[in-house]
C-alpha atoms as a PDB file:
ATOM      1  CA  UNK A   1     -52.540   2.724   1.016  1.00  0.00           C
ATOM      2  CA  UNK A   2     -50.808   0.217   3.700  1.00  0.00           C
ATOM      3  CA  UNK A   3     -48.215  -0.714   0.939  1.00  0.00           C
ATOM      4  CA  UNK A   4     -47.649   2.764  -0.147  1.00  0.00           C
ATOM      5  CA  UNK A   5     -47.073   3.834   3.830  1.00  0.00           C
ATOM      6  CA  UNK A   6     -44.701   1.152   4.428  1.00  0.00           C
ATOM      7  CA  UNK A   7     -42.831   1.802   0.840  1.00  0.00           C
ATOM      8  CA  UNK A   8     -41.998   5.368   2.245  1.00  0.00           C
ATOM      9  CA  UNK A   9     -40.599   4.274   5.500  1.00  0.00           C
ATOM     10  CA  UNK A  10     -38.666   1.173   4.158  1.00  0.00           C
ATOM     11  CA  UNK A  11     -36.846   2.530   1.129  1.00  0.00           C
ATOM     12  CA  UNK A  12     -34.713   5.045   2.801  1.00  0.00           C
ATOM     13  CA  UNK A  13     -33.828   2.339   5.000  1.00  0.00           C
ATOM     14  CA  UNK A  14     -32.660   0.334   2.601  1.00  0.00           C
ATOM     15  CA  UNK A  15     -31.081   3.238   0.890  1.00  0.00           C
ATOM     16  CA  UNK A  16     -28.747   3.616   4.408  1.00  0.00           C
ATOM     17  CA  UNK A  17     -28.334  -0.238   4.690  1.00  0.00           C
ATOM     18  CA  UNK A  18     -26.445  -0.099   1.066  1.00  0.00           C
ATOM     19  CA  UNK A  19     -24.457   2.900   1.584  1.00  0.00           C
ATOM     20  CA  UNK A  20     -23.558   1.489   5.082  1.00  0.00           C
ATOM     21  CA  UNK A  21     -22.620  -2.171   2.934  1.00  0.00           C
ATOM     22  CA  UNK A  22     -20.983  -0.364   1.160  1.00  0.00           C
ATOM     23  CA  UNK A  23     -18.616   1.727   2.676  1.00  0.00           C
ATOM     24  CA  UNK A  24     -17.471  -1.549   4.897  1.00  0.00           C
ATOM     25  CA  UNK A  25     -16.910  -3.611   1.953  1.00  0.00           C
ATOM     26  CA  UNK A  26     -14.189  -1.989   0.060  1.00  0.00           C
ATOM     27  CA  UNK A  27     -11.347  -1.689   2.535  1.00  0.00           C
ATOM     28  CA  UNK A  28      -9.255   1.121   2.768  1.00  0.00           C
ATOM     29  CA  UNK A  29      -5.659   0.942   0.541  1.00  0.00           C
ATOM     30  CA  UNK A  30      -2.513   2.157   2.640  1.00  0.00           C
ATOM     31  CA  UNK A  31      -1.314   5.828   1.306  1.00  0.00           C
ATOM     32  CA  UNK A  32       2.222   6.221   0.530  1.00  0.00           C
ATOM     33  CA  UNK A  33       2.281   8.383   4.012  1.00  0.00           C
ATOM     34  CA  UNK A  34       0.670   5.053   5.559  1.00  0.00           C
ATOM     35  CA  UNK A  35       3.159   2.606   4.146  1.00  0.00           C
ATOM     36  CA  UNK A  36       6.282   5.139   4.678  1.00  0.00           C
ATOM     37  CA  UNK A  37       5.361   5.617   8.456  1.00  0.00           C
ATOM     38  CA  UNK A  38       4.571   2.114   9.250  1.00  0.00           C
ATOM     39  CA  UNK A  39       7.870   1.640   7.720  1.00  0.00           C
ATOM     40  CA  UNK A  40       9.811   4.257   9.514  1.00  0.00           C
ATOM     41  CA  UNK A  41       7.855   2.449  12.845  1.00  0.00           C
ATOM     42  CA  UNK A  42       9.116  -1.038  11.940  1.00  0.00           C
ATOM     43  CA  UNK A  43      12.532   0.011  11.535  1.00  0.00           C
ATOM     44  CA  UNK A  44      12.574   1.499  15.149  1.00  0.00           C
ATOM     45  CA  UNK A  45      11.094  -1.347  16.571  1.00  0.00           C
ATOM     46  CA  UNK A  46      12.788  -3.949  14.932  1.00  0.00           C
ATOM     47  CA  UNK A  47      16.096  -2.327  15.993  1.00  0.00           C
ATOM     48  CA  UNK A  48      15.039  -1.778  19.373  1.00  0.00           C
ATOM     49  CA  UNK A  49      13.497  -5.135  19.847  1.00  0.00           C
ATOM     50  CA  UNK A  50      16.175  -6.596  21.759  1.00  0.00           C
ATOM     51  CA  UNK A  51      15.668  -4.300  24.764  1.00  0.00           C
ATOM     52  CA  UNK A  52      11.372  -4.042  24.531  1.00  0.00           C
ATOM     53  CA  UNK A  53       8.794  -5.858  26.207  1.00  0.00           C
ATOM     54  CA  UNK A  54       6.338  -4.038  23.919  1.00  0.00           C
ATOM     55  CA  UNK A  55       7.898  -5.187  20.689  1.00  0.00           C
ATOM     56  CA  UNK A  56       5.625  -7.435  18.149  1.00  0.00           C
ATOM     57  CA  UNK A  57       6.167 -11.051  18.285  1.00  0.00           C
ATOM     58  CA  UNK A  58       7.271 -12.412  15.088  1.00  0.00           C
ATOM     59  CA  UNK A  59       5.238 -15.934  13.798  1.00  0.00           C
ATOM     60  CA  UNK A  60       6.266 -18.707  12.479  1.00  0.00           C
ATOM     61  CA  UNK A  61       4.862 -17.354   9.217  1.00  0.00           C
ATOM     62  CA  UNK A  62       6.823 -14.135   9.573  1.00  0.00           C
ATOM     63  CA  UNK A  63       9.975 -16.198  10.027  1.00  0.00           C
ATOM     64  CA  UNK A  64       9.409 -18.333   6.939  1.00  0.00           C
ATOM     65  CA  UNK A  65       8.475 -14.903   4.975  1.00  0.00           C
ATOM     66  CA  UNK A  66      11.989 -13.788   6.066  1.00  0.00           C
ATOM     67  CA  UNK A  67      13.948 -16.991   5.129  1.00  0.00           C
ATOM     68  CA  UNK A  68      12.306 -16.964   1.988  1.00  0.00           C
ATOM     69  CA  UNK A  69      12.861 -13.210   0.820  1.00  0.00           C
ATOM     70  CA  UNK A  70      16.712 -13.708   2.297  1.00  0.00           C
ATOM     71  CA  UNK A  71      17.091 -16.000   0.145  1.00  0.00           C
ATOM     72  CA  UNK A  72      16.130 -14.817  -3.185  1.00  0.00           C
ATOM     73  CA  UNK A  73      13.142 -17.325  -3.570  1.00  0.00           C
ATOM     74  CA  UNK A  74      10.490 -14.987  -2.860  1.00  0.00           C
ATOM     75  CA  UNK A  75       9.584 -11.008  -2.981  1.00  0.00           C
ATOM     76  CA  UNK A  76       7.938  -9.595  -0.390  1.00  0.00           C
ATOM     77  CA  UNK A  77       5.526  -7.304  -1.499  1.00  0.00           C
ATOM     78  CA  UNK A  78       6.900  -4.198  -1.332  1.00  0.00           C
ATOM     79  CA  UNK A  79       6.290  -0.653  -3.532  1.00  0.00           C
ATOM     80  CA  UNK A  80       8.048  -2.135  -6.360  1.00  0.00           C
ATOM     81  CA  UNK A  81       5.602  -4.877  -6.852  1.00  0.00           C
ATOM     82  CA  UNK A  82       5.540  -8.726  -5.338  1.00  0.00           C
ATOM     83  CA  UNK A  83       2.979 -10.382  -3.642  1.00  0.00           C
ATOM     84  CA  UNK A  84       2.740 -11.407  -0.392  1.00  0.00           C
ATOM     85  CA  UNK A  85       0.186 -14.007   1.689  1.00  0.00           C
ATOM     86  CA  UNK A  86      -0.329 -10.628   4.345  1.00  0.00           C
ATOM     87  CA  UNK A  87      -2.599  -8.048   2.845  1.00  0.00           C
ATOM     88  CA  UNK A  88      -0.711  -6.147   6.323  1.00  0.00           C
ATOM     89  CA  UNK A  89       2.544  -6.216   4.637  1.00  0.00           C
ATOM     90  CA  UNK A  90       1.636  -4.099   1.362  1.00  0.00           C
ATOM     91  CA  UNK A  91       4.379  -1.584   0.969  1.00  0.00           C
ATOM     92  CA  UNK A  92       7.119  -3.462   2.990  1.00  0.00           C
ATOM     93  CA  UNK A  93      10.407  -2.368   1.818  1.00  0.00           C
ATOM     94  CA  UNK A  94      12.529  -5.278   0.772  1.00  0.00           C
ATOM     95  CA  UNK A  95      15.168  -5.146   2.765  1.00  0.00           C
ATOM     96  CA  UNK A  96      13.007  -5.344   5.904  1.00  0.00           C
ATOM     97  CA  UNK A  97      10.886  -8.212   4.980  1.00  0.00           C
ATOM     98  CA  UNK A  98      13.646 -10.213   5.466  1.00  0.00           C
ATOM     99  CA  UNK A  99      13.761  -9.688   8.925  1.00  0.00           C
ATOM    100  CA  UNK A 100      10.375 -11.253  11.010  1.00  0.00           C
ATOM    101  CA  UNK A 101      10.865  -8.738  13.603  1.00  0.00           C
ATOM    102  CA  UNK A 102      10.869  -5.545  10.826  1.00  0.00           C
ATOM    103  CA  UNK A 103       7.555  -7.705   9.584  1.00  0.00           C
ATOM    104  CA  UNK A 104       5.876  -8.135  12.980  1.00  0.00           C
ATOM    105  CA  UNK A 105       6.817  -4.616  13.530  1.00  0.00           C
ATOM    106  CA  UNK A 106       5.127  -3.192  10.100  1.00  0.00           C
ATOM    107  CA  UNK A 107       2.018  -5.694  10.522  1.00  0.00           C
ATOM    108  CA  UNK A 108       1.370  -4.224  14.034  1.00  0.00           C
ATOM    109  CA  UNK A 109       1.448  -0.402  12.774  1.00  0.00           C
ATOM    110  CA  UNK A 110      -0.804  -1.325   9.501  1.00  0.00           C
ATOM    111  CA  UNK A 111      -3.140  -2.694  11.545  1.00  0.00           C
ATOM    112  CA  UNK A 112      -3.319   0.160  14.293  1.00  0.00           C
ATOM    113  CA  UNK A 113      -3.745   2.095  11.050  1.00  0.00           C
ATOM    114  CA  UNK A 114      -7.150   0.497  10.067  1.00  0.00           C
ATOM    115  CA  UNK A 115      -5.909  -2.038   6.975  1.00  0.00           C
END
């Protein structure tokens, strides 16, 4: 009877425990309204930059990114397709990846935006 008592109380638990797992283990993938806003964001920023205090700080990776996609020896992973080392950067448009302020920029919203 113990066994049976303690069954009752411990399977739902486990039941919400999964679901919970679950949910948390699949991130969310940016929306084509997610990507085009962050993008529209990065744009602004990177083009008021100069002037802002609040602006992202490009790093050395988002430098190298930029040198790289200026240069024809890497995509950046944009809506056509290329990969990119920043799961943050899916969507990018092309021409802004190669400039580490645009990618700062579009890193900063994506994340704000929960991916």
């Amino acid at each position: 009877m113990t066994f049976a008592i303690r069954c009752r109380h411990v399977l739902p638990l486990g039941a919400v425990i999964v679901l919970a797992t679950a949910r948390v283990a699949y991130p969310q993938v940016p929306k084509a309204e997610d990507i085009a806003a962050c993008n529209t964001e990065a744009q602004r920023a990177a083009r008021d930059a100069a002037g802002s205090r609040d602006s992202a700080v490009p790093t050395p990776k988002d430098h190298g990114r930029a040198a790289a996609a200026r240069s024809g020896e890497a995509k950046a992973q944009s809506s056509e397709g290329g990969k990119s080392d920043d799961p943050q950067l899916a969507g990018i448009d092309a021409e802004g990846a190669k400039d580490p302020a645009y990618q700062a920029a579009y890193r900063t919203c994506m994340r704000k935006s929960g991916f």
